[in-house]
C-alpha atoms as a PDB file:
ATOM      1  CA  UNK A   1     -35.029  47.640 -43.206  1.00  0.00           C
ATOM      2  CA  UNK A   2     -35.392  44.493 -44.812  1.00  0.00           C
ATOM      3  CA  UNK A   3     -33.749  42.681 -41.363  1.00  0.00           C
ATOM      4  CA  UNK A   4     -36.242  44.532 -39.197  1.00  0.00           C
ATOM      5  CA  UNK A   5     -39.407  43.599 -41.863  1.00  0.00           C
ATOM      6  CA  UNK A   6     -38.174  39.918 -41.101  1.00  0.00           C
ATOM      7  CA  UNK A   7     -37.564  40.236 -37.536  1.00  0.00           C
ATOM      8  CA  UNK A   8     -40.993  41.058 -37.159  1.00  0.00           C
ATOM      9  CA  UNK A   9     -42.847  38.450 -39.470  1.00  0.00           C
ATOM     10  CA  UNK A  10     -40.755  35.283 -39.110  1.00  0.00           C
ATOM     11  CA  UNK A  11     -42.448  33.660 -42.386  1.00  0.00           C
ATOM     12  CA  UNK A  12     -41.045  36.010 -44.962  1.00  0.00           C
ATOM     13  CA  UNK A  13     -38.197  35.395 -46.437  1.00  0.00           C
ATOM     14  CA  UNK A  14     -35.609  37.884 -47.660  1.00  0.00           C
ATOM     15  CA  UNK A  15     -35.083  38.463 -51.246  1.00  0.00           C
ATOM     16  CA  UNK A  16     -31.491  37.035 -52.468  1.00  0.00           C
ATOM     17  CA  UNK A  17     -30.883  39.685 -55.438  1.00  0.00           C
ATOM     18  CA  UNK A  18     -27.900  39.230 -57.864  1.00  0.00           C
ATOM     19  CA  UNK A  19     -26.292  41.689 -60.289  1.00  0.00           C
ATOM     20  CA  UNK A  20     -25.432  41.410 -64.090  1.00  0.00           C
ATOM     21  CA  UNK A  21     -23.604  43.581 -66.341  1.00  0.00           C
ATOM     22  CA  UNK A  22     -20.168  42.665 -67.802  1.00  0.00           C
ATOM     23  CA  UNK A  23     -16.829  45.297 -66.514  1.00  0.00           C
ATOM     24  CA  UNK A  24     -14.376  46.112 -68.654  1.00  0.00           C
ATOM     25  CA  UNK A  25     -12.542  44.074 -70.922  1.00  0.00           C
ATOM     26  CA  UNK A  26      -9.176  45.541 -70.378  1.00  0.00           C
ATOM     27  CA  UNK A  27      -7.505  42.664 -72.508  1.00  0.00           C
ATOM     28  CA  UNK A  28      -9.703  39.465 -70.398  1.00  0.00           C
ATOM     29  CA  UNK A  29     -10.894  37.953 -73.831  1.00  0.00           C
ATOM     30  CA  UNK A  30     -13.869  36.209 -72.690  1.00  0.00           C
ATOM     31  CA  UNK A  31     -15.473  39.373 -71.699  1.00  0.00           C
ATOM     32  CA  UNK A  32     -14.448  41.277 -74.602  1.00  0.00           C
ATOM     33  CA  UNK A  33     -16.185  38.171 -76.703  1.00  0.00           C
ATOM     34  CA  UNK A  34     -19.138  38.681 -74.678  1.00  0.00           C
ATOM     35  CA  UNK A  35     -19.404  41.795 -75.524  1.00  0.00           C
ATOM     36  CA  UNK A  36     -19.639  41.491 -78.814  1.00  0.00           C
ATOM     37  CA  UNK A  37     -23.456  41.010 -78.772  1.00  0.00           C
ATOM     38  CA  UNK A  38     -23.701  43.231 -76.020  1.00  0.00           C
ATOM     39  CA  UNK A  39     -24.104  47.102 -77.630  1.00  0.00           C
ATOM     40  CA  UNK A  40     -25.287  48.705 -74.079  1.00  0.00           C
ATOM     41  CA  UNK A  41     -22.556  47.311 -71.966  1.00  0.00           C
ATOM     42  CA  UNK A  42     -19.820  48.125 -74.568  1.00  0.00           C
ATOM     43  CA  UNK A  43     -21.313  51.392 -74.531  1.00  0.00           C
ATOM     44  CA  UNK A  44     -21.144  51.419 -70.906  1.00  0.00           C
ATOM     45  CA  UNK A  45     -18.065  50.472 -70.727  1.00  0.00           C
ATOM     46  CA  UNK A  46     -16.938  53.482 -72.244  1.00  0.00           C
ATOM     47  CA  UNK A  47     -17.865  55.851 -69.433  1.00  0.00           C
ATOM     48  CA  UNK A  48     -16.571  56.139 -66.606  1.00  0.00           C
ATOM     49  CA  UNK A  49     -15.319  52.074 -66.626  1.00  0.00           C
ATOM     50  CA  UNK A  50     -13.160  52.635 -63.360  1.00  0.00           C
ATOM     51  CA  UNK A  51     -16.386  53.627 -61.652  1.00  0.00           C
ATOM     52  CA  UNK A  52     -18.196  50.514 -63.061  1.00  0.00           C
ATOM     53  CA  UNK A  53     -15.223  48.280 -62.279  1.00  0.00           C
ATOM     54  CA  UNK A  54     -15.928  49.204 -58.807  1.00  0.00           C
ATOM     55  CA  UNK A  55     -19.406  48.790 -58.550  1.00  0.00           C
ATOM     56  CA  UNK A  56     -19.284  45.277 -59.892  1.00  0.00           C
ATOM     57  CA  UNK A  57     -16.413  44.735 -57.231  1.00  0.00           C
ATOM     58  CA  UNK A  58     -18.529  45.307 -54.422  1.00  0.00           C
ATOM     59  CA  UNK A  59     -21.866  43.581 -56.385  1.00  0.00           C
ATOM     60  CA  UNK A  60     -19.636  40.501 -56.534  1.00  0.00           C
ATOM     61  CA  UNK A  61     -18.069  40.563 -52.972  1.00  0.00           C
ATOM     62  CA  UNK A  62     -22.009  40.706 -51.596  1.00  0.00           C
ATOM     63  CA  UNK A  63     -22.552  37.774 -54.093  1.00  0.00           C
ATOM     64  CA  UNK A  64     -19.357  36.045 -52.665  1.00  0.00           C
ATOM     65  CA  UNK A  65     -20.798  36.974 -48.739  1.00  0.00           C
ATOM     66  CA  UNK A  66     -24.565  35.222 -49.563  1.00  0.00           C
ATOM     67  CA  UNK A  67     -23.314  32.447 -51.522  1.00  0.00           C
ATOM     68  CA  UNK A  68     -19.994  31.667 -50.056  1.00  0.00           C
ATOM     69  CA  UNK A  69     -18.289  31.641 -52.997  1.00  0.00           C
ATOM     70  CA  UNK A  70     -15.287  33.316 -54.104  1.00  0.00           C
ATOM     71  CA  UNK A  71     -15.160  35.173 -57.900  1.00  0.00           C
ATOM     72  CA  UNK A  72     -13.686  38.202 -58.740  1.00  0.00           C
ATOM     73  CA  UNK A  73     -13.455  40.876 -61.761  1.00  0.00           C
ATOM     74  CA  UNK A  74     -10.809  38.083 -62.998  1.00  0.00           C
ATOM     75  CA  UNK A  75     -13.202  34.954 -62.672  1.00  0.00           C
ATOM     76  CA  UNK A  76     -16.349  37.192 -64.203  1.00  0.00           C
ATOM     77  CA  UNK A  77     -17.362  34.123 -66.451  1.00  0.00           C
ATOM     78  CA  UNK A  78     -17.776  31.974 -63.782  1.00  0.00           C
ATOM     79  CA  UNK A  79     -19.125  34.304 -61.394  1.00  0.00           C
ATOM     80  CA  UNK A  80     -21.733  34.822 -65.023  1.00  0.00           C
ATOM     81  CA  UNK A  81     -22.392  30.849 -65.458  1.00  0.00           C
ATOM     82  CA  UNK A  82     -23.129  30.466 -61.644  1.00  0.00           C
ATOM     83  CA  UNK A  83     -25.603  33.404 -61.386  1.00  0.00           C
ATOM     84  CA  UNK A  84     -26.948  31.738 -64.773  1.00  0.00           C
ATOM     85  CA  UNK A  85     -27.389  28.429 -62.767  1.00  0.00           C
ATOM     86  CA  UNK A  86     -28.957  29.796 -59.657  1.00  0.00           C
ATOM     87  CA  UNK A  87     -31.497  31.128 -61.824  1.00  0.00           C
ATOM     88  CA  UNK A  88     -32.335  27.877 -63.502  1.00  0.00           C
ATOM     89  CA  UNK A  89     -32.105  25.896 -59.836  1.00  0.00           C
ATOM     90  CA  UNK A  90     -35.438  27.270 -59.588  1.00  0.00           C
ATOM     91  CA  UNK A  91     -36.869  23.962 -60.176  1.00  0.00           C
ATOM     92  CA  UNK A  92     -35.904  22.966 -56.841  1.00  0.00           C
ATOM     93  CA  UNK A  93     -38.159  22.990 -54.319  1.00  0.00           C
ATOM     94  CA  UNK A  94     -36.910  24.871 -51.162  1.00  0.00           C
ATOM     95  CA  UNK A  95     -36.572  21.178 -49.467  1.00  0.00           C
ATOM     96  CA  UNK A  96     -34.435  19.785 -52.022  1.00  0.00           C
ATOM     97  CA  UNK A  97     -32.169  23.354 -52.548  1.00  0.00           C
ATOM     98  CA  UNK A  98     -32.520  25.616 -49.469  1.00  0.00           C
ATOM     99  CA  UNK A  99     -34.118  29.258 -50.271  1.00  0.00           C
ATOM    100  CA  UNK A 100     -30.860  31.030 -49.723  1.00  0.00           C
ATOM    101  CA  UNK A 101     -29.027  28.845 -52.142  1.00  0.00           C
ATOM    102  CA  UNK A 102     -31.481  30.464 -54.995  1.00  0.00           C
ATOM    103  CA  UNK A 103     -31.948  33.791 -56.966  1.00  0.00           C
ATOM    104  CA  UNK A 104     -35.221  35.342 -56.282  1.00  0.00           C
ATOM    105  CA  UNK A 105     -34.287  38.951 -58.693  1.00  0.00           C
ATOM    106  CA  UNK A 106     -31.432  39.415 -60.900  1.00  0.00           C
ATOM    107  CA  UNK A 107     -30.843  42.625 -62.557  1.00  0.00           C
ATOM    108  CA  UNK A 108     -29.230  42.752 -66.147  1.00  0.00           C
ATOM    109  CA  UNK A 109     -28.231  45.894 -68.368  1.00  0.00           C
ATOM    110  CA  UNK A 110     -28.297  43.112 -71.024  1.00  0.00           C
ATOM    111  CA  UNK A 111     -26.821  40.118 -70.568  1.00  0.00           C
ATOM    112  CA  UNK A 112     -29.481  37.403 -70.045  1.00  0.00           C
ATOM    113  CA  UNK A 113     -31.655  39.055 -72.292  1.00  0.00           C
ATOM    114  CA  UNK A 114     -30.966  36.769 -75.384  1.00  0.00           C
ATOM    115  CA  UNK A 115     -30.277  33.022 -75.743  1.00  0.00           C
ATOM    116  CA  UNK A 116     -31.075  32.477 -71.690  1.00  0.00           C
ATOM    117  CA  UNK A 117     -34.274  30.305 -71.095  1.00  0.00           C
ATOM    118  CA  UNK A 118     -35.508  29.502 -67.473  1.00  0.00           C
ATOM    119  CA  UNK A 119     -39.096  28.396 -67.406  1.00  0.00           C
ATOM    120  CA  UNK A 120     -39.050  29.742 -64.010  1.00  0.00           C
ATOM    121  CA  UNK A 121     -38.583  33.237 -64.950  1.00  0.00           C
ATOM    122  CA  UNK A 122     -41.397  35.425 -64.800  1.00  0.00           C
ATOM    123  CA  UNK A 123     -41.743  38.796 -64.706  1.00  0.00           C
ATOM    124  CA  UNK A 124     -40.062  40.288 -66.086  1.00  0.00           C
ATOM    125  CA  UNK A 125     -39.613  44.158 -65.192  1.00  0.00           C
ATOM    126  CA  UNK A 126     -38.418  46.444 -67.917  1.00  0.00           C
ATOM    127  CA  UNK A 127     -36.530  49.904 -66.943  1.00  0.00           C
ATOM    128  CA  UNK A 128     -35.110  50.859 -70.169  1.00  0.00           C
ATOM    129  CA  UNK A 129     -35.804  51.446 -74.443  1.00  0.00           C
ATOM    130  CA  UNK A 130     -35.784  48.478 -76.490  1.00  0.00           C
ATOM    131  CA  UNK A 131     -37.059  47.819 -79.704  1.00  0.00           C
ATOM    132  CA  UNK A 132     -37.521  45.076 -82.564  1.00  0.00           C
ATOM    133  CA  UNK A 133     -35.469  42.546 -82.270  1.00  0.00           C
ATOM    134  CA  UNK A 134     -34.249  43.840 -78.592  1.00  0.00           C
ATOM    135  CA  UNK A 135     -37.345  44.198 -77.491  1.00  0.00           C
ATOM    136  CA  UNK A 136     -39.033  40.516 -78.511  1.00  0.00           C
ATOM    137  CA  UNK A 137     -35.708  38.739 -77.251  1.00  0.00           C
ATOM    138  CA  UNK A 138     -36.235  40.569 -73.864  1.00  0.00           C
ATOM    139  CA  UNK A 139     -39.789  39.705 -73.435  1.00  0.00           C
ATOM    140  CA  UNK A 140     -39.605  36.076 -75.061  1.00  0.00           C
ATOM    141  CA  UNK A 141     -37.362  35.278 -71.230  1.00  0.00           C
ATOM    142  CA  UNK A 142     -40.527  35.074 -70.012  1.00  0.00           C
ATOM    143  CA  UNK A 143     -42.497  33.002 -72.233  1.00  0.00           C
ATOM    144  CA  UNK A 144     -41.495  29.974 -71.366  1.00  0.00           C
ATOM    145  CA  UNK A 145     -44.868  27.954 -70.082  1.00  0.00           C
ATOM    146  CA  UNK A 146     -44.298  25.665 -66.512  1.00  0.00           C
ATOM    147  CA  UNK A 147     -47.405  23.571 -66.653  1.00  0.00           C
ATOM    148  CA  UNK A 148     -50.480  24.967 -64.464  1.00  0.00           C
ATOM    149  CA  UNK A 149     -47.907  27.169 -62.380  1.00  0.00           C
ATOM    150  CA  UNK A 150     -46.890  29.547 -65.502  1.00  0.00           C
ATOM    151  CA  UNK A 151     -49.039  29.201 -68.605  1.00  0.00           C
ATOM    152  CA  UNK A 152     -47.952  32.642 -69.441  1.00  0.00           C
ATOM    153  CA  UNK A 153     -45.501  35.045 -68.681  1.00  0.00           C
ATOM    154  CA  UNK A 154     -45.778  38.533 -66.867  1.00  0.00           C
ATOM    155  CA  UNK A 155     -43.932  42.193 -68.239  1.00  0.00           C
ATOM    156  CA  UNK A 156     -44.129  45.340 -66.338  1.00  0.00           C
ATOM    157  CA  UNK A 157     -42.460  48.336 -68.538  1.00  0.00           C
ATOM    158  CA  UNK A 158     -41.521  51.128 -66.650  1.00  0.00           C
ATOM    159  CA  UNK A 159     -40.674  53.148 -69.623  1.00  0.00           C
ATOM    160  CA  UNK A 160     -44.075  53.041 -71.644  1.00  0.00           C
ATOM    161  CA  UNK A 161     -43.271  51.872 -74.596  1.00  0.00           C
ATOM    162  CA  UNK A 162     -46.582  50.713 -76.103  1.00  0.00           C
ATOM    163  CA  UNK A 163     -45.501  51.903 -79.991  1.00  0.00           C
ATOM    164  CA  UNK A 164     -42.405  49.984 -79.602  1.00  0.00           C
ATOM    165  CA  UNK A 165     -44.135  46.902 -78.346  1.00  0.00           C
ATOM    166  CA  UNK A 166     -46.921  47.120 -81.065  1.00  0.00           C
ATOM    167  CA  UNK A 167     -44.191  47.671 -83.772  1.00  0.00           C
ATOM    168  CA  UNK A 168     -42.124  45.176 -83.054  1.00  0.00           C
ATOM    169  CA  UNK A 169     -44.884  42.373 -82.427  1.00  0.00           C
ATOM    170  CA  UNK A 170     -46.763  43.754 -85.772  1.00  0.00           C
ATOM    171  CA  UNK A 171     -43.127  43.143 -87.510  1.00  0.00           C
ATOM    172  CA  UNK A 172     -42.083  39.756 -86.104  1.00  0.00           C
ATOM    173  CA  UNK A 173     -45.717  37.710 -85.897  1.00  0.00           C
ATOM    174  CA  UNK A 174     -46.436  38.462 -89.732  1.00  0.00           C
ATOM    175  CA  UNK A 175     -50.060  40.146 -88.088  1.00  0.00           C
ATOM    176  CA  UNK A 176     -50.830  43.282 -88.706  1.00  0.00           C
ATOM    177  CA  UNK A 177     -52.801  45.498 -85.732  1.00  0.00           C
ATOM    178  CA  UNK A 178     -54.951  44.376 -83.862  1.00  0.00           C
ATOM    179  CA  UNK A 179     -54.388  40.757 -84.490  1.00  0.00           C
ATOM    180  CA  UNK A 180     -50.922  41.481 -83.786  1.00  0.00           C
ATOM    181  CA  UNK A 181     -51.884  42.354 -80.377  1.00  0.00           C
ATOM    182  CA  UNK A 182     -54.428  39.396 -79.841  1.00  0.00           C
ATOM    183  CA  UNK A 183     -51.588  37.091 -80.302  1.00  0.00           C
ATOM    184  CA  UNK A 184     -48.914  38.566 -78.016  1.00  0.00           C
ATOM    185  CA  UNK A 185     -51.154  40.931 -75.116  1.00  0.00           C
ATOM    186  CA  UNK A 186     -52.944  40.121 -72.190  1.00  0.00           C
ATOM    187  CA  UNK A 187     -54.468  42.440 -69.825  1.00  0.00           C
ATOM    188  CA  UNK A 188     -52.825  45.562 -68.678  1.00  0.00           C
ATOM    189  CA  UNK A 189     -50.995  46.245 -65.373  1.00  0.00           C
ATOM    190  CA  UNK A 190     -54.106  47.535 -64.073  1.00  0.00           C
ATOM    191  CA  UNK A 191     -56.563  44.443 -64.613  1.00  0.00           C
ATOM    192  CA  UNK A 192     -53.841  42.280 -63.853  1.00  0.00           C
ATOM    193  CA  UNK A 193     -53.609  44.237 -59.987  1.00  0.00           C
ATOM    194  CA  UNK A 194     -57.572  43.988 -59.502  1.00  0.00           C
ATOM    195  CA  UNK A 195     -57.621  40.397 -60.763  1.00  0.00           C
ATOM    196  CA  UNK A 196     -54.505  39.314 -57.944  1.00  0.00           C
ATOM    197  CA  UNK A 197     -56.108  41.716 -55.575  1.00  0.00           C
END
């Protein structure tokens, strides 16, 4: 679909979309180490880990296909660190690092969700429960200002979690209520729309 969407308006160009979520250890140390801080993906891990093994197989031989690069289950840190640096190549402009060299989407279970900082991320789109400390270490990828382009950044939550949000921002800003709310909030998705409309 997207090939045909392309074929028939020349100026768009297709999405390059990477994958993040660590296999299973099964004795490589770096990824057990890794997932240390990682309580999902351990968890993951857990069920059905041939299946996941498998899906990260074929997420990494697409990566391998668009990027012409060559990691495996085995190389997972590096395949990690470069999907970590196409991310922050952002800066580039498309004349100085081609489009297809880049990472317009990359979706995590939770890796990148704490101590990675791009000031070209933004939004961030959140599919799953998080809360407290979770939940402000998620959000905070995006608040990294880029001059004029990116004085703020953007969060749509699938998953409704208002409370969460408002309990975890009332916890961490010292703020109580309403203030609480001043300081972190913006507009809902629904302004937001009308106003980029």
């Amino acid at each position: 679909l997207q090939a045909q969407k392309q074929a028939e308006d020349g100026d768009d160009l297709p999405l390059n979309v990477a994958c993040i979520f660590s296999p299973p250890a099964e004795g490589n140390r770096d990824v057990a180490q890794l997932q240390e801080d990682l309580p999902q993906e351990k968890a993951d891990n857990r069920k059905e880990p041939n299946r996941k093994k498998e899906a990260l197989k074929a997420i990494m031989a697409d990566y391998n296909r668009q990027y012409g690069v060559n990691f495996d289950i085995g190389t997972f840190d590096l395949y990690y660190q470069d999907v970590q640096k196409r991310i922050k190549d952002q800066k580039y402009s498309n004349s100085d690092l081609p489009h297809d060299k880049k990472i317009d989407l990359t979706i995590v279970v939770d890796m990148l969700l704490t101590g990675f900082d791009s000031q070209y991320i933004n939004p961030l789109y959140v599919d799953r429960h998080l809360k407290y400390h979770g939940l402000i270490q998620a959000f905070s990828r995006t608040n990294r200002v880029l001059h004029g382009a990116k004085p703020c950044g953007n969060i749509l939550d699938f998953r409704d979690q208002r409370k969460a949000v408002d309990d975890a921002i009332a916890l961490f800003s010292g703020e109580a209520g309403e203030r609480a709310r001043e300081i972190w909030l913006v507009d809902p998705a629904p302004v937001v729309v009308e106003k980029l409309s």
